[in-house]
N, C-alpha and C. Protein backbone atom coordinates (compact mmCIF):
# COMPACT_ATOMS: atom_id res chain seq x y z
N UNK A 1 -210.04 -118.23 -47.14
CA UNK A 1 -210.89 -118.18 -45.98
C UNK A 1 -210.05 -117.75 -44.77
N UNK A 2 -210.28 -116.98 -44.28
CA UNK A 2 -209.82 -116.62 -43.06
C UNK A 2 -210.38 -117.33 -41.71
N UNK A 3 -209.40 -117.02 -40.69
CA UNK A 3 -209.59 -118.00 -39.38
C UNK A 3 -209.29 -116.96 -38.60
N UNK A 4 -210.14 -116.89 -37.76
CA UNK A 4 -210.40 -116.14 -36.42
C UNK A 4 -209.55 -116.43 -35.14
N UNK A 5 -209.05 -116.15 -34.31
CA UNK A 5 -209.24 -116.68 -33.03
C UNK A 5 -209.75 -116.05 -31.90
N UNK A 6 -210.55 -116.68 -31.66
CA UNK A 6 -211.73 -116.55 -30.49
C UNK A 6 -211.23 -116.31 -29.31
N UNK A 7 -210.42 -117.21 -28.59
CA UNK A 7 -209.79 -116.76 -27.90
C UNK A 7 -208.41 -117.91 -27.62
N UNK A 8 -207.44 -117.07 -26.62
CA UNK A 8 -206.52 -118.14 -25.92
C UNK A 8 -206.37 -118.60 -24.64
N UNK A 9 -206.02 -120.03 -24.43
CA UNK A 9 -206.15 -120.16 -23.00
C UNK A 9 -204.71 -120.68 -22.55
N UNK A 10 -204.35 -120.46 -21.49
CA UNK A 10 -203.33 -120.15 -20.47
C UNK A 10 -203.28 -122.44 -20.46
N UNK A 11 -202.04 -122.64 -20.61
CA UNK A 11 -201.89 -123.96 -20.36
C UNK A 11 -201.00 -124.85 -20.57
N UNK A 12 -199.80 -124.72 -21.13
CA UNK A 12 -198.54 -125.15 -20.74
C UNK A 12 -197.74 -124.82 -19.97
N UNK A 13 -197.59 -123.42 -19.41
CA UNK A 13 -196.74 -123.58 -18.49
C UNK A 13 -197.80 -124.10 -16.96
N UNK A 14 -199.32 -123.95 -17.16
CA UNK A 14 -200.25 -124.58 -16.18
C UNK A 14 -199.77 -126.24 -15.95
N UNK A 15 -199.30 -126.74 -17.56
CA UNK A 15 -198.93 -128.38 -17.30
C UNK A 15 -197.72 -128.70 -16.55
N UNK A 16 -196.43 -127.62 -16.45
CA UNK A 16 -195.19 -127.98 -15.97
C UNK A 16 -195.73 -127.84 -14.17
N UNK A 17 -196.15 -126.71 -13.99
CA UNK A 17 -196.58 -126.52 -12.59
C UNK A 17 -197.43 -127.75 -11.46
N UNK A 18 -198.50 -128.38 -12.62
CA UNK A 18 -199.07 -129.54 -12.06
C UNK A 18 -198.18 -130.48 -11.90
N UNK A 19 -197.70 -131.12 -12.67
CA UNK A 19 -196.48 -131.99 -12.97
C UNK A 19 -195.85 -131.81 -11.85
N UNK A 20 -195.17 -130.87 -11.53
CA UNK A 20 -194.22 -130.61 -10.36
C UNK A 20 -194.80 -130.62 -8.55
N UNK A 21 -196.30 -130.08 -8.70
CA UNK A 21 -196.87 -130.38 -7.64
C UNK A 21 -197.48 -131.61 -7.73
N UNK A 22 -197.92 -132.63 -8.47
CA UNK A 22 -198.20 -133.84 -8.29
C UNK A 22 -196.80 -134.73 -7.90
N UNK A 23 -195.52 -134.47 -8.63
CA UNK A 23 -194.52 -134.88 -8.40
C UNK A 23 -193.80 -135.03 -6.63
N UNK A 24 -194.41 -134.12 -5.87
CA UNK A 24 -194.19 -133.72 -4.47
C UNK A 24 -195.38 -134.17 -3.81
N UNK A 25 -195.96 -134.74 -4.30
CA UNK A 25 -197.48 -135.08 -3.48
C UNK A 25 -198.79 -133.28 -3.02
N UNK A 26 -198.58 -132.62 -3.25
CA UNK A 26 -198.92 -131.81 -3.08
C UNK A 26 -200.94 -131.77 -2.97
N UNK A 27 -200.93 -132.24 -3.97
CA UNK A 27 -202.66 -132.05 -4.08
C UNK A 27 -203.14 -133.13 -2.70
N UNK A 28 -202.69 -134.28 -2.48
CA UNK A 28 -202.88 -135.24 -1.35
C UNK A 28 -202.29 -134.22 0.15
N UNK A 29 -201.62 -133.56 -0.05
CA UNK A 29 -201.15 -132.54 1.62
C UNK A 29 -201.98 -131.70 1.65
N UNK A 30 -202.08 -131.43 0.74
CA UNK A 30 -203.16 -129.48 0.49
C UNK A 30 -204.97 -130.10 0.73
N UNK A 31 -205.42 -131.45 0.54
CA UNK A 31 -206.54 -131.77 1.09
C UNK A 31 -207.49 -131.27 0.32
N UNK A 32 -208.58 -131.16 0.78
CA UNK A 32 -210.34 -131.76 0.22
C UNK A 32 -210.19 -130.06 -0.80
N UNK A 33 -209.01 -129.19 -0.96
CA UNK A 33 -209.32 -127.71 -1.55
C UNK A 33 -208.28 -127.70 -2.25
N UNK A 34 -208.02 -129.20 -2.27
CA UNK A 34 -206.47 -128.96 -3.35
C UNK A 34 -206.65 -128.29 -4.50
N UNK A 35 -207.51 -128.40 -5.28
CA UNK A 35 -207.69 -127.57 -6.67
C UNK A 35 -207.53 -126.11 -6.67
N UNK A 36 -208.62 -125.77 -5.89
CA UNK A 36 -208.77 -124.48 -5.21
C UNK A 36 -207.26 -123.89 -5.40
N UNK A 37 -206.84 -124.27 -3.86
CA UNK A 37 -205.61 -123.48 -3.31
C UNK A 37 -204.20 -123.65 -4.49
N UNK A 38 -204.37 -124.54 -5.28
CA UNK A 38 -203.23 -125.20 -6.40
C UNK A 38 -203.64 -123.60 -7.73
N UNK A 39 -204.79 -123.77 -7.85
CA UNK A 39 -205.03 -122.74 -8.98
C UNK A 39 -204.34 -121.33 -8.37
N UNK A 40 -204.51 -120.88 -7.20
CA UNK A 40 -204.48 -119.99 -6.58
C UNK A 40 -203.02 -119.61 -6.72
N UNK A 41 -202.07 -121.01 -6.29
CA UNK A 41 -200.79 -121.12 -6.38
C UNK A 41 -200.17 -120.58 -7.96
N UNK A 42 -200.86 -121.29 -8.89
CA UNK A 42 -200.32 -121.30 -10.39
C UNK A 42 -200.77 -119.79 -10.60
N UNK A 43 -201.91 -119.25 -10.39
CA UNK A 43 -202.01 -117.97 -11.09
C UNK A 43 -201.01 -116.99 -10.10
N UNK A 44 -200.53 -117.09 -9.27
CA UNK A 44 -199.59 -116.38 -8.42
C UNK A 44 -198.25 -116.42 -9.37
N UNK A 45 -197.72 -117.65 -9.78
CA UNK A 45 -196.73 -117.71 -10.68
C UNK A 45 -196.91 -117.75 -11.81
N UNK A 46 -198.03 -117.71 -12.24
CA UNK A 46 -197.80 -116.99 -13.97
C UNK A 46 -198.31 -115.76 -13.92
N UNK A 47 -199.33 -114.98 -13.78
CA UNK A 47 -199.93 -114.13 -13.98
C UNK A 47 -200.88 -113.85 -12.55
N UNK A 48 -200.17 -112.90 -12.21
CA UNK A 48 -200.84 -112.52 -10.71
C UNK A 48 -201.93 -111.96 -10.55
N UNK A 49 -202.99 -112.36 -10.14
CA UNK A 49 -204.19 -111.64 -9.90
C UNK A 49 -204.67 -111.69 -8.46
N UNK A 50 -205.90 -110.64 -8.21
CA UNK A 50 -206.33 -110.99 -6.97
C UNK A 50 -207.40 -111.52 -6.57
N UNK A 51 -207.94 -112.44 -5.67
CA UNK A 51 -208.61 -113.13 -5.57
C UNK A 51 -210.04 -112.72 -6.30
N UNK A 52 -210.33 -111.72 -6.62
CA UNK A 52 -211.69 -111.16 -6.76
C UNK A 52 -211.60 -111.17 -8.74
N UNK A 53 -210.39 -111.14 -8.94
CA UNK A 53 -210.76 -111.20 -10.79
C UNK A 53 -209.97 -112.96 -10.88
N UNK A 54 -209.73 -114.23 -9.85
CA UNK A 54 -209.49 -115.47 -10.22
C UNK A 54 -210.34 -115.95 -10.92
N UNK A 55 -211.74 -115.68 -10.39
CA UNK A 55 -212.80 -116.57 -11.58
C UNK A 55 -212.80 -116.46 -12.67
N UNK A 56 -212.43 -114.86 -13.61
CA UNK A 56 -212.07 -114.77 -14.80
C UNK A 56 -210.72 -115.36 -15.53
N UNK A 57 -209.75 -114.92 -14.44
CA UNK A 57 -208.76 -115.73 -14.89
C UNK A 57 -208.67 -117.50 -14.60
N UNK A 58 -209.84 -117.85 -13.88
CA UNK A 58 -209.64 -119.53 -14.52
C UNK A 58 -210.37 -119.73 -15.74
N UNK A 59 -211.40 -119.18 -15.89
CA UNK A 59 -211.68 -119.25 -17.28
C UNK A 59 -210.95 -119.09 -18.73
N UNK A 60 -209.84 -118.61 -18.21
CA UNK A 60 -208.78 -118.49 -19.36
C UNK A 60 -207.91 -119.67 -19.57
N UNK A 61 -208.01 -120.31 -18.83
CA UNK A 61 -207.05 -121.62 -18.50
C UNK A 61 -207.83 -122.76 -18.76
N UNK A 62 -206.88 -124.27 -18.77
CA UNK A 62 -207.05 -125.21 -18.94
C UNK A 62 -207.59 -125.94 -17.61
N UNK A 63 -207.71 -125.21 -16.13
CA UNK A 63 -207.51 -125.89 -14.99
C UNK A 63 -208.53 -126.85 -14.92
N UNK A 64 -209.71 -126.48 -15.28
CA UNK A 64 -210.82 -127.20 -14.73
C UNK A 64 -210.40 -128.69 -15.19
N UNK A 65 -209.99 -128.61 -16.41
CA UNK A 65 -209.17 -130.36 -17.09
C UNK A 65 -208.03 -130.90 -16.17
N UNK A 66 -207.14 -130.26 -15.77
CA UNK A 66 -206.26 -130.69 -15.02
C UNK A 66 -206.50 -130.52 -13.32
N UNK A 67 -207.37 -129.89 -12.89
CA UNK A 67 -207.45 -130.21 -11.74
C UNK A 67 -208.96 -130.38 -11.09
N UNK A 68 -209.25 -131.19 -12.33
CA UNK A 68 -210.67 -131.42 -12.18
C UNK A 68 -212.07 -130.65 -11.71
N UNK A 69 -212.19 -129.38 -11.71
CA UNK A 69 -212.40 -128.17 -11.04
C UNK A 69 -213.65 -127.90 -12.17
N UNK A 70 -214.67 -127.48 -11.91
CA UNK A 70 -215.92 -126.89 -12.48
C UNK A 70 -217.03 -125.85 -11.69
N UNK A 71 -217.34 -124.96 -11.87
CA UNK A 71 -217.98 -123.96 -11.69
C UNK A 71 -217.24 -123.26 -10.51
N UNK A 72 -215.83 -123.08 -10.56
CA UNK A 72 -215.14 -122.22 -9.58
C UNK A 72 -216.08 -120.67 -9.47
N UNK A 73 -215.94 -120.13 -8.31
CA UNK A 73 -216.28 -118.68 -7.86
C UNK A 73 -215.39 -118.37 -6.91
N UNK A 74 -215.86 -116.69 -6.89
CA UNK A 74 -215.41 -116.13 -5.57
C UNK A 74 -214.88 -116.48 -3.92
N UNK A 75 -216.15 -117.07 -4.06
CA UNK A 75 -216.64 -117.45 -3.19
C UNK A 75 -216.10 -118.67 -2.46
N UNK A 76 -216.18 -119.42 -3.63
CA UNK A 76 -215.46 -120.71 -3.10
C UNK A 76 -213.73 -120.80 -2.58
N UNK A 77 -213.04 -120.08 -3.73
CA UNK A 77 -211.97 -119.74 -3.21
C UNK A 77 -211.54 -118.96 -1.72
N UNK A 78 -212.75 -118.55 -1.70
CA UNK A 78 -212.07 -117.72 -0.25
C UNK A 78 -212.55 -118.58 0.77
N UNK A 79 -213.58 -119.46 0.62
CA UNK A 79 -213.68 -120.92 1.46
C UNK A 79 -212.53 -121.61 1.44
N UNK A 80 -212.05 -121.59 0.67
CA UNK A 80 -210.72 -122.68 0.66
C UNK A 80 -209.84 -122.22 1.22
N UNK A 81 -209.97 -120.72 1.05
CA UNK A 81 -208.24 -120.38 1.96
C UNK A 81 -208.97 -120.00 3.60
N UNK A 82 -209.86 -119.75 3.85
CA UNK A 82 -210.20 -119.98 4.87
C UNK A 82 -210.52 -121.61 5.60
N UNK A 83 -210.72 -122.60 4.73
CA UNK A 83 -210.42 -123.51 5.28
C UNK A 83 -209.28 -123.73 5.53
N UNK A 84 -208.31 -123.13 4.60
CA UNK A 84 -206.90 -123.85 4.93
C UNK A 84 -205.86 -123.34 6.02
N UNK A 85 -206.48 -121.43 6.34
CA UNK A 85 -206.12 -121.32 7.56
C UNK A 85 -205.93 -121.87 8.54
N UNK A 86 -207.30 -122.86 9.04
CA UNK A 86 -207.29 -123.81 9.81
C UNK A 86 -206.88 -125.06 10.18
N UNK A 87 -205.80 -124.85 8.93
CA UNK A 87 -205.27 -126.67 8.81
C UNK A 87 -203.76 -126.40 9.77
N UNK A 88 -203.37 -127.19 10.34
CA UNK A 88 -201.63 -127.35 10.60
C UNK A 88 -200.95 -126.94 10.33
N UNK A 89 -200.35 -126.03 9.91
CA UNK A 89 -199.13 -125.38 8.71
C UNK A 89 -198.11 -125.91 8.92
N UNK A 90 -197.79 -125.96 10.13
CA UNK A 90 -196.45 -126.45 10.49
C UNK A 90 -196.20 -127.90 9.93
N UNK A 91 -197.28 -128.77 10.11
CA UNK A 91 -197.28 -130.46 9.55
C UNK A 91 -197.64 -130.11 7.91
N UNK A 92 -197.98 -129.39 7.26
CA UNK A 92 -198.15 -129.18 6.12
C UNK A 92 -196.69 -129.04 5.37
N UNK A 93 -196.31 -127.68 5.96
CA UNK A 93 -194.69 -127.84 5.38
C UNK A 93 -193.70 -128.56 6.07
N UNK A 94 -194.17 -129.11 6.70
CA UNK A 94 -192.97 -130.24 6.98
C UNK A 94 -193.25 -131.84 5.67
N UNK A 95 -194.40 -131.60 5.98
CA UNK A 95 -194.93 -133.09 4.95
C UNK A 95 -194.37 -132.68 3.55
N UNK A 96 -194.70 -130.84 2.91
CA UNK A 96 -193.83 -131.07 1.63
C UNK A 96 -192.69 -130.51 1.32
N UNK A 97 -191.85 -130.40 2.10
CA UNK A 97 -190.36 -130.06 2.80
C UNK A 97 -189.43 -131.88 2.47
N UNK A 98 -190.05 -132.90 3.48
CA UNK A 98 -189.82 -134.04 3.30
C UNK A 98 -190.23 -134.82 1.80
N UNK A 99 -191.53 -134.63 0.92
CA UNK A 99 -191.95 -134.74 -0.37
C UNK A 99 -190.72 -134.12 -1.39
N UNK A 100 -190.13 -132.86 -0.94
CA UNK A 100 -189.10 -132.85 -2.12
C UNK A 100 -188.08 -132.81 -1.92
N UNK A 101 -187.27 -133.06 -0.46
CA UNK A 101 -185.54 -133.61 -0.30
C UNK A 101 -186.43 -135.09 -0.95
N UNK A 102 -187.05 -135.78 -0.70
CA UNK A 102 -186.97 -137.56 -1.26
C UNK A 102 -186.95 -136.92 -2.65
N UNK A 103 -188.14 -136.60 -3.37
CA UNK A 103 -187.80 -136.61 -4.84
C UNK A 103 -186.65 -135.84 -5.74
N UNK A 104 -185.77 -134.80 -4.85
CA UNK A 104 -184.77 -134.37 -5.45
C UNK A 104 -184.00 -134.03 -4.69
N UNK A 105 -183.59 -135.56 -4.10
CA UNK A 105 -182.05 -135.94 -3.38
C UNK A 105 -181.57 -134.59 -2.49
N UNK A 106 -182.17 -133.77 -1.79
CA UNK A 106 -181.56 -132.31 -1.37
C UNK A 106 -181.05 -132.87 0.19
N UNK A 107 -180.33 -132.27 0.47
CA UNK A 107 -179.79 -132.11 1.93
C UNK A 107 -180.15 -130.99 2.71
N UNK A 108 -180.93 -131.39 3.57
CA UNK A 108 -181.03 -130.55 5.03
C UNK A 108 -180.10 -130.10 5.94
N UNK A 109 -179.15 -130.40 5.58
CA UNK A 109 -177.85 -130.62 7.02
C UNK A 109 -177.92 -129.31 7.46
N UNK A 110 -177.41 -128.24 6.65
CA UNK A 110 -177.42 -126.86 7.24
C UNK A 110 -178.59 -125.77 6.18
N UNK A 111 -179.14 -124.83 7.28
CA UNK A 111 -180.18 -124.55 6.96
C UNK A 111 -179.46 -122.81 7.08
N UNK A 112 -180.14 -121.77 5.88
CA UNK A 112 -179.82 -120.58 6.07
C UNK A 112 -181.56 -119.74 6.68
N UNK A 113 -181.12 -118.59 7.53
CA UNK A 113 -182.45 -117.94 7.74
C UNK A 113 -182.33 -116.35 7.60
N UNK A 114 -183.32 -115.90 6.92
CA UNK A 114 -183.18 -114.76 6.43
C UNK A 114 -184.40 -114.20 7.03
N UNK A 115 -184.79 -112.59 7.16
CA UNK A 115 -185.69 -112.22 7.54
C UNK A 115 -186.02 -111.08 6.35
N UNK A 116 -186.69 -111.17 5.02
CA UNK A 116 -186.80 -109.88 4.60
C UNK A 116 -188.25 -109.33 4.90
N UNK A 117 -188.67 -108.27 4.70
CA UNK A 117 -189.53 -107.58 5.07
C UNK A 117 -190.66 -106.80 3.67
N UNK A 118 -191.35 -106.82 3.91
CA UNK A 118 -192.51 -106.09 2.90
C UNK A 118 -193.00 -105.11 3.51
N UNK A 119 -193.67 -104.20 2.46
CA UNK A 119 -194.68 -103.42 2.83
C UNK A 119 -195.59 -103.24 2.40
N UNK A 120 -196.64 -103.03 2.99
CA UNK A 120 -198.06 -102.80 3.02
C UNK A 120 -198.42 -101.75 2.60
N UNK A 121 -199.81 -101.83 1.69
CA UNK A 121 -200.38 -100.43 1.07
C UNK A 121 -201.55 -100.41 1.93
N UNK A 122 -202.32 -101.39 2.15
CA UNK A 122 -203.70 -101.29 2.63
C UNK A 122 -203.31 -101.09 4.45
N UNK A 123 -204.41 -101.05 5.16
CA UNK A 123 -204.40 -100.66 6.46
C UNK A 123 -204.91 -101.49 7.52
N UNK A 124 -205.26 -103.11 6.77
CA UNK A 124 -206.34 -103.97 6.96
C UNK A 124 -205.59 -104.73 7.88
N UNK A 125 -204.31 -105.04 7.43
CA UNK A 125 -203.52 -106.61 7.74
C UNK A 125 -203.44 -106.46 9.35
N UNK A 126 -203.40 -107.49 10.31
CA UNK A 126 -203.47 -106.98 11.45
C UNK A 126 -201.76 -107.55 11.55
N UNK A 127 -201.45 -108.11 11.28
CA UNK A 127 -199.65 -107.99 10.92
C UNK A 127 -199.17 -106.87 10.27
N UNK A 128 -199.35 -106.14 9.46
CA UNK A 128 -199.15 -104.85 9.28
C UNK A 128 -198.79 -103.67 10.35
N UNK A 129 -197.31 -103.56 10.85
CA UNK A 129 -197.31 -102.48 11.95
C UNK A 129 -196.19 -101.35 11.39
N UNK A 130 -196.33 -100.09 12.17
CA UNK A 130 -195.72 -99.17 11.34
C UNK A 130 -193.90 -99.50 11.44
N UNK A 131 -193.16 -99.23 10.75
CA UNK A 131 -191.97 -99.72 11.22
C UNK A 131 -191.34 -98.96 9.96
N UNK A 132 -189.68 -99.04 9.97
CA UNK A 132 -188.52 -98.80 9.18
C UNK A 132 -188.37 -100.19 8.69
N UNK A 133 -188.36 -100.23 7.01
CA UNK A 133 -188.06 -101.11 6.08
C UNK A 133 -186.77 -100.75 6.08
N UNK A 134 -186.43 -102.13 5.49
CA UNK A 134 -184.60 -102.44 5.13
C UNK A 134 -184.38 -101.43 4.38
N UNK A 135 -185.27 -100.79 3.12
CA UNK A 135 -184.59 -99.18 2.94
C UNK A 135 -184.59 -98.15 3.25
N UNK A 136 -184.60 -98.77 4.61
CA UNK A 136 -184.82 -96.81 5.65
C UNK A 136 -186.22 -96.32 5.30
N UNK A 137 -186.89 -96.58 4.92
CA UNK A 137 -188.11 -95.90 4.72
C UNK A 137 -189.00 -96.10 6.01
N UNK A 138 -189.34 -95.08 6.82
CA UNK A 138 -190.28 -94.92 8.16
C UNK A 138 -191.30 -94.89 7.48
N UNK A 139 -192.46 -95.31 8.69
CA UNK A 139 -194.17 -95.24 8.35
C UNK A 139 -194.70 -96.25 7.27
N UNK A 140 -194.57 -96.88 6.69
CA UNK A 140 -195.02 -97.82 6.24
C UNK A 140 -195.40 -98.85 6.87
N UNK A 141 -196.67 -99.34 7.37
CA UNK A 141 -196.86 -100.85 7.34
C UNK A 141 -196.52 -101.86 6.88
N UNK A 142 -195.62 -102.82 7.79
CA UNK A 142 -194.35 -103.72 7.09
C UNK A 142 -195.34 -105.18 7.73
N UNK A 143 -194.64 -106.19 7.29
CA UNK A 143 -194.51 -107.13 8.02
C UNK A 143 -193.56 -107.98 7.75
N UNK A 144 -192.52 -108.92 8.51
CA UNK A 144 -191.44 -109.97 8.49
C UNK A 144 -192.15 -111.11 8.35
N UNK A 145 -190.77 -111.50 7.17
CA UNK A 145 -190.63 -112.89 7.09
C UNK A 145 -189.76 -114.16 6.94
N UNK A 146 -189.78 -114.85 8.41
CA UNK A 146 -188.62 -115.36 8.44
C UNK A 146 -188.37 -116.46 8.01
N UNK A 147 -187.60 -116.94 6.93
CA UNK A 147 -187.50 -117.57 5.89
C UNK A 147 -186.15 -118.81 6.33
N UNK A 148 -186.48 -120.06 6.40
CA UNK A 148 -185.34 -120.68 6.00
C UNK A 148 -185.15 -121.57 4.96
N UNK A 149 -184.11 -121.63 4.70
CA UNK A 149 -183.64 -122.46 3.40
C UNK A 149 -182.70 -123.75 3.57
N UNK A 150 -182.27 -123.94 2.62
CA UNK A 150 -180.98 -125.18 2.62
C UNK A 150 -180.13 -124.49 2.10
N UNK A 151 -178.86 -124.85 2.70
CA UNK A 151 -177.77 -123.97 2.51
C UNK A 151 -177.42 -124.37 0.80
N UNK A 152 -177.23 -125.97 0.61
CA UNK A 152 -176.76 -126.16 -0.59
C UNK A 152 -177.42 -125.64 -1.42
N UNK A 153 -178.93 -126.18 -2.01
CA UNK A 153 -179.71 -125.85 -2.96
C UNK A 153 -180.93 -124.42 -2.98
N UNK A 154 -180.58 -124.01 -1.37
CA UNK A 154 -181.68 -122.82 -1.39
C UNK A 154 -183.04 -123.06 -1.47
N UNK A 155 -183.21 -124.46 -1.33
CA UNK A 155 -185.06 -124.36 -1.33
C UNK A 155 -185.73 -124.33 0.48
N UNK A 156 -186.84 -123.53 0.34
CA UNK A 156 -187.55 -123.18 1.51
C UNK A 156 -188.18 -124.43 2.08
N UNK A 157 -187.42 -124.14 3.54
CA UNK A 157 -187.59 -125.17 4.57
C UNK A 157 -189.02 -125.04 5.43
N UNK A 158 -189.10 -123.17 5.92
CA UNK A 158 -190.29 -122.83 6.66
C UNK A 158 -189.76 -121.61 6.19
N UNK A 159 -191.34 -121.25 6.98
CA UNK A 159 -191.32 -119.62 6.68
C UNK A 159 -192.66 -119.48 7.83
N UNK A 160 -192.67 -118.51 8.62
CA UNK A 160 -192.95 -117.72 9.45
C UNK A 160 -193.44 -116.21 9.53
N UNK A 161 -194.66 -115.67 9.31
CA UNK A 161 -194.81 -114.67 8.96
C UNK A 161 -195.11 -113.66 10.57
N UNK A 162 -194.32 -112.32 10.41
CA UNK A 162 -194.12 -112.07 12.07
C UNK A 162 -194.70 -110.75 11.87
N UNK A 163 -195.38 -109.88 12.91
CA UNK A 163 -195.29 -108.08 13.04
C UNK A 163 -194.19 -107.62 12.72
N UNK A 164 -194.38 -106.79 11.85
CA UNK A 164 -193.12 -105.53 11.38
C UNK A 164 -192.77 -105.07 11.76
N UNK A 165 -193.18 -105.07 13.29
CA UNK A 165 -192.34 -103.72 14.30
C UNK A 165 -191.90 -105.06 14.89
N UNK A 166 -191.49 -106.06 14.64
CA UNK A 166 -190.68 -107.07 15.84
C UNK A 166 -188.98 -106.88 14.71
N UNK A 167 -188.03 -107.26 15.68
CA UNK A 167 -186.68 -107.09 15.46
C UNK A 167 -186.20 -108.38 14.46
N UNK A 168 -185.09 -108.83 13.84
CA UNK A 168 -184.88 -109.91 13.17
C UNK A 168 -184.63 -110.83 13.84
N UNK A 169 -183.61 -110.29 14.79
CA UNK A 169 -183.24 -111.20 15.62
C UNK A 169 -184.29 -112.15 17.01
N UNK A 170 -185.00 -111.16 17.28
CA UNK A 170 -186.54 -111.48 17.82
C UNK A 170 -187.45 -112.90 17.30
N UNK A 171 -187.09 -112.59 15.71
CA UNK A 171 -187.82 -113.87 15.08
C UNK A 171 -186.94 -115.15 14.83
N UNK A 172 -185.72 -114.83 15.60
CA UNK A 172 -185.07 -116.31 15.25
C UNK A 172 -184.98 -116.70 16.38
N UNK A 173 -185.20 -116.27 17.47
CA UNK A 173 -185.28 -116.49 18.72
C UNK A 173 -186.58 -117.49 19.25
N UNK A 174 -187.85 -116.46 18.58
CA UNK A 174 -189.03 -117.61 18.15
C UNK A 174 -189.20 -118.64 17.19
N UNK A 175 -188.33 -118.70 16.38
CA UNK A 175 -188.47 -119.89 15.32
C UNK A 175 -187.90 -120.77 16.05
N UNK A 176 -186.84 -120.63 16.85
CA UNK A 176 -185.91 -121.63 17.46
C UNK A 176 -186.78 -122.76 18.66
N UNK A 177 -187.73 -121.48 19.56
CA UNK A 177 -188.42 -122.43 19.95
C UNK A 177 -189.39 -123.49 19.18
């Protein structure tokens, strides 16, 4: 007799990811869209999609079991990240900045800041300005991001997303305030 398979679903490395954000408190900081914005997170690091094919790709997964989640859409997701626009960011990553120096002993003492830069295909982003990328490349729509870390272990402290036509040094000048 032969055995079919129907299909497969996406879900162990979905279990290490929960694990690690429950471990940091994460779903309790991220609020009333924690599922939401958490799925959003995990399919970013396993298999990247864009918001408009997520509903198919949660259906491939285990999430709705692990993050209690049923009849996800479109729709809803882009409620959630539009709700979450509106939340604090700054008290957000500070709350899970502090959530993982406690659970993995890290030191803050000295902090590194980097500014790398992206570029843009679409024409939409209103951070998107024309500028020279770090590889010399003119005319592209870039935008900065100024990134800090911990010197010892390298995990991200803040991050700051700036116009592409602003200077590096420009954005440490504003982070500082």
């Amino acid at each position: 007799m032969k055995h079919i398979v129907l299909y497969v679903k996406v879900y162990g490395s979905l279990l290490v990811l929960n694990h690690l954000a429950n471990k940091i408190s994460l779903p309790s900081i991220l609020g009333e869209f924690a599922g939401e914005l958490l799925s959003l997170v995990y399919a970013h690091c396993i298999d990247y999609r864009s918001i408009n094919q997520m509903t198919h790709w949660f259906q491939r997964t285990d999430l709705n079991l692990l993050l209690n989640l049923d009849g996800v859409t479109e729709a809803r997701f882009l409620n959630a990240l539009d709700l979450f626009e509106n939340q604090d960011l700054l008290k957000m990553q500070k709350q899970i900045f502090q959530c993982v120096t406690r659970e993995y002993k890290l030191s803050d003492k000295d902090i590194l800041y980097d500014v790398p830069n992206t570029y843009l295909y679409g024409k939409k982003c209103p951070l998107g300005k024309l500028g020279k990328d770090k590889d010399g490349v003119k005319g592209r729509p870039l935008i900065q991001i100024g990134l800090g870390l911990t010197k010892e272990d390298g995990i991200p402290v803040f991050h700051q997303v700036f116009d592409g036509n602003i200077a590096d040094a420009r954005t440490l000048q504003d982070i500082i305030k």
